[in-house]
Protein backbone atom coordinates (compact mmCIF):
# COMPACT_ATOMS: atom_id res chain seq x y z
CA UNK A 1 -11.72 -19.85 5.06
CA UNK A 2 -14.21 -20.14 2.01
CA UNK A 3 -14.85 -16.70 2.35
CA UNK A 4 -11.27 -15.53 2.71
CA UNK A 5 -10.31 -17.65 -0.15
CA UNK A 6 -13.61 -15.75 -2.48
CA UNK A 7 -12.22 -12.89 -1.62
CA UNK A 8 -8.84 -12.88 -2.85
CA UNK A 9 -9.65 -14.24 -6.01
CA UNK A 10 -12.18 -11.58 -6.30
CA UNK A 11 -9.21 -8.68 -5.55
CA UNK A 12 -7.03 -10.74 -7.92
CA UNK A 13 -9.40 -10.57 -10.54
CA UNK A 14 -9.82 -6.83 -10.16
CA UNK A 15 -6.31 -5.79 -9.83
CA UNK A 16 -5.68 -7.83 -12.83
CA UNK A 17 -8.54 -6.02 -14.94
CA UNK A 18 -7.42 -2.78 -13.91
CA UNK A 19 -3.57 -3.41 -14.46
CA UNK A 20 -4.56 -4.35 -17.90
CA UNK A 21 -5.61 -1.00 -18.35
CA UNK A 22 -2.98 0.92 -16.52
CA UNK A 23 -0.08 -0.82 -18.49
CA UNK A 24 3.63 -1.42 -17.46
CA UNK A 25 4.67 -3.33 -14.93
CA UNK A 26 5.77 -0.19 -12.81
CA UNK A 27 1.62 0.43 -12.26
CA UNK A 28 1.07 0.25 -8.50
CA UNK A 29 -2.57 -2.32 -8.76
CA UNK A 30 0.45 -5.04 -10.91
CA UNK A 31 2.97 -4.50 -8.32
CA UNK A 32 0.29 -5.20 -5.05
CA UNK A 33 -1.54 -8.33 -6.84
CA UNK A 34 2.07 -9.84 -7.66
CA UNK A 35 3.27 -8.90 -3.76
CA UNK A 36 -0.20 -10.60 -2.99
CA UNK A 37 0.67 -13.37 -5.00
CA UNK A 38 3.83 -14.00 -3.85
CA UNK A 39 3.26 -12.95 0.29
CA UNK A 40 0.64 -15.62 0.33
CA UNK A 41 -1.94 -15.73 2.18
CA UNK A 42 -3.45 -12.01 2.97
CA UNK A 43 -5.97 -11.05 6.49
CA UNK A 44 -9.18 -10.05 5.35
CA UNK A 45 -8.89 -6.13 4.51
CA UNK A 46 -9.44 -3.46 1.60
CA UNK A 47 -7.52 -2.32 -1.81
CA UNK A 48 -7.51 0.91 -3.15
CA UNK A 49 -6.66 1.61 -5.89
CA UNK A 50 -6.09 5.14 -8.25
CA UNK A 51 -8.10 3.22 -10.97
CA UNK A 52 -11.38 3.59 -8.80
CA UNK A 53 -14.02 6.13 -9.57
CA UNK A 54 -15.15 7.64 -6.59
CA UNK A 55 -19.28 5.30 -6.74
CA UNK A 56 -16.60 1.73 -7.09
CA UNK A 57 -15.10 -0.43 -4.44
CA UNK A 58 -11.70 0.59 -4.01
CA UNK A 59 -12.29 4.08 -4.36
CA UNK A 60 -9.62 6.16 -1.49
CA UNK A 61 -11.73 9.21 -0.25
CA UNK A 62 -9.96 12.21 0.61
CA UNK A 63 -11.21 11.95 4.28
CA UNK A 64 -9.63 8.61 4.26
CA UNK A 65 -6.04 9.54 2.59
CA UNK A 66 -6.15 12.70 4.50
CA UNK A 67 -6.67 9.94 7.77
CA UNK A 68 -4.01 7.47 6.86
CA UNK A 69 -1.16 10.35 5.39
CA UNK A 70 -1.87 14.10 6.79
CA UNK A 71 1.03 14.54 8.68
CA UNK A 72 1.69 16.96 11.76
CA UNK A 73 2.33 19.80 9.50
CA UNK A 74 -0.87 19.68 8.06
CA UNK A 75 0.58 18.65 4.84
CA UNK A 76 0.16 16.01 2.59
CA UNK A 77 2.61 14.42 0.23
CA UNK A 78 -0.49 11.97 -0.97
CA UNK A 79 -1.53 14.12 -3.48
CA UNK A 80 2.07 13.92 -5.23
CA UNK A 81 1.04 10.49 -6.16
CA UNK A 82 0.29 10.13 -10.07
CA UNK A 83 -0.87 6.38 -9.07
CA UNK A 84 -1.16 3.78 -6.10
CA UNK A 85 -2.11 0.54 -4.85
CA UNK A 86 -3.33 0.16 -1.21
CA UNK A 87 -3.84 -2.66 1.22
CA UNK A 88 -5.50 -2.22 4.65
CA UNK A 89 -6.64 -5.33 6.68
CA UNK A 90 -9.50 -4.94 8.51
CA UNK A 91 -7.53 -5.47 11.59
CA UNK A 92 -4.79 -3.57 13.20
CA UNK A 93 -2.38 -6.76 13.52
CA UNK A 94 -3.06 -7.80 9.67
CA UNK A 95 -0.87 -4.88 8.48
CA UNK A 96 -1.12 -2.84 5.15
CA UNK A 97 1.41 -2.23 2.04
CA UNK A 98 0.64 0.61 -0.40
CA UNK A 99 2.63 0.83 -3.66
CA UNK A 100 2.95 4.65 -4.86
CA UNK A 101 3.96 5.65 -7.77
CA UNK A 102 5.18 9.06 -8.32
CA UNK A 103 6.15 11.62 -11.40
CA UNK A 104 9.04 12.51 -10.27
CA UNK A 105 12.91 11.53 -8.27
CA UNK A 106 11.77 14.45 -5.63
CA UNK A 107 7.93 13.47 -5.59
CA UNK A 108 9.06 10.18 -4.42
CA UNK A 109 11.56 11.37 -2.28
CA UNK A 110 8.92 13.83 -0.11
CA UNK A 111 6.27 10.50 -0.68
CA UNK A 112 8.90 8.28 0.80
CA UNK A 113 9.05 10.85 3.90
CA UNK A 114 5.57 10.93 4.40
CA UNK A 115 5.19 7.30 4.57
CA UNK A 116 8.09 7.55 7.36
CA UNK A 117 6.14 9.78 9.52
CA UNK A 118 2.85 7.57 8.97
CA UNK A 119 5.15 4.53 10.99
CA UNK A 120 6.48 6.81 13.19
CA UNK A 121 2.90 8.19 14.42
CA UNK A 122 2.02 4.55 14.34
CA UNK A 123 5.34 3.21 16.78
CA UNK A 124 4.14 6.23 19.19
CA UNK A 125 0.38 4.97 19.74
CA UNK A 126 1.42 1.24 19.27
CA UNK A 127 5.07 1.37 20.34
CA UNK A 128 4.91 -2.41 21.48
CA UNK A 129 3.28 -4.00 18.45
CA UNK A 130 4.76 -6.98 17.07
CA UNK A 131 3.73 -6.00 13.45
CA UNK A 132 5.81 -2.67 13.93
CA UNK A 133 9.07 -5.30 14.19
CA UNK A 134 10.85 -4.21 10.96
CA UNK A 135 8.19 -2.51 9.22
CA UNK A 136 10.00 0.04 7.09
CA UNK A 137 9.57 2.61 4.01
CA UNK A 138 11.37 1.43 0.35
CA UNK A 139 11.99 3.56 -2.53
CA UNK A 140 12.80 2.50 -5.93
CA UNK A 141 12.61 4.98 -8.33
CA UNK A 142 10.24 6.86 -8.40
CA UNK A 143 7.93 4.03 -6.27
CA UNK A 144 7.52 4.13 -2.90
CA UNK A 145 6.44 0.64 -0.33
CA UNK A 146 5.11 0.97 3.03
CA UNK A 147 5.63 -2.19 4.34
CA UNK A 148 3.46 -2.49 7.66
CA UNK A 149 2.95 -6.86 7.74
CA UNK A 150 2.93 -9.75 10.01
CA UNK A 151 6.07 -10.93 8.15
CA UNK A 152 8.12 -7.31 7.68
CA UNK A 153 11.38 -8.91 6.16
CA UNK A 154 9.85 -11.19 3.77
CA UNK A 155 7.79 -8.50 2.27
CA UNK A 156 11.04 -6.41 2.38
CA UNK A 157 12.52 -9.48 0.14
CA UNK A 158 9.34 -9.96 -2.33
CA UNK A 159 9.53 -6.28 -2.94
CA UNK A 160 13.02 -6.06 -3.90
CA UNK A 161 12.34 -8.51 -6.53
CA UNK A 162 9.08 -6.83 -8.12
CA UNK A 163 10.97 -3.36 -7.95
């Protein structure tokens, strides 16, 4: 629990730094470390984050973003992302969010549908998991939430209020 607790004030403390630098609180790293703040208390997992050079923690390869987003087409809307914010737990069942930020009404729009397609591949290789219960795609703006949680709704509710 010591650990756990280590942890998140270690993410904290990073998101905050690099917030700091991104400015506005539209920047994807603000949004995820108030969700974090607010959601409580978070599995054990990974953030990336757009800030990251590719030699830090928190760095998203391509290989990886190419894992999580390339959809059946072969396309992928990730790269239409001017900024983002990414949780993965290190466990199916612990979920992820990711907060993307686009340029543009119709960036966000073909972001938004790529995160869609992400659940939907997802619900067909999981179709009974209880984490899939309510786990949806938001867009506000020109930001775009993949909710995927233990708690689907309450996220839905935390993120209506940052957004």
């Amino acid at each position: 629990m010591q650990r756990l607790l280590c942890f998140f004030c270690v993410l904290l403390t990073v998101l905050l730094l690099v917030s700091s630098c991104a400015g506005g609180k539209t920047a994807p790293v603000e949004l995820l470390s108030d969700f974090c703040a607010s959601y409580g208390e978070m599995p054990a997992g990974q953030v990336y984050h757009s800030g990251a050079a590719e030699w830090e923690e928190g760095y998203l390869s391509p290989a990886l973003a190419d894992g999580l987003f390339l959809e059946d087409n072969g396309e992928n809307a990730f790269s239409l992302c001017r900024a983002y914010a990414i949780f993965l737990s290190s466990s199916f069942e612990g979920g992820e969010i990711a907060f993307l930020s686009c340029a543009g009404r119709e960036d966000a729009v073909r972001v938004a549908e790529m995160c869609t397609a992400r659940l939907a591949r997802i619900k067909q290789t999981k179709p009974d998991a209880a984490i899939l219960q309510d786990a949806c795609v938001l867009r506000h703006g020109n930001t775009v939430v993949l909710l995927l949680l233990p708690d689907n709704i309450r996220a839905k509710e935390i993120c209506k209020r940052l957004l």
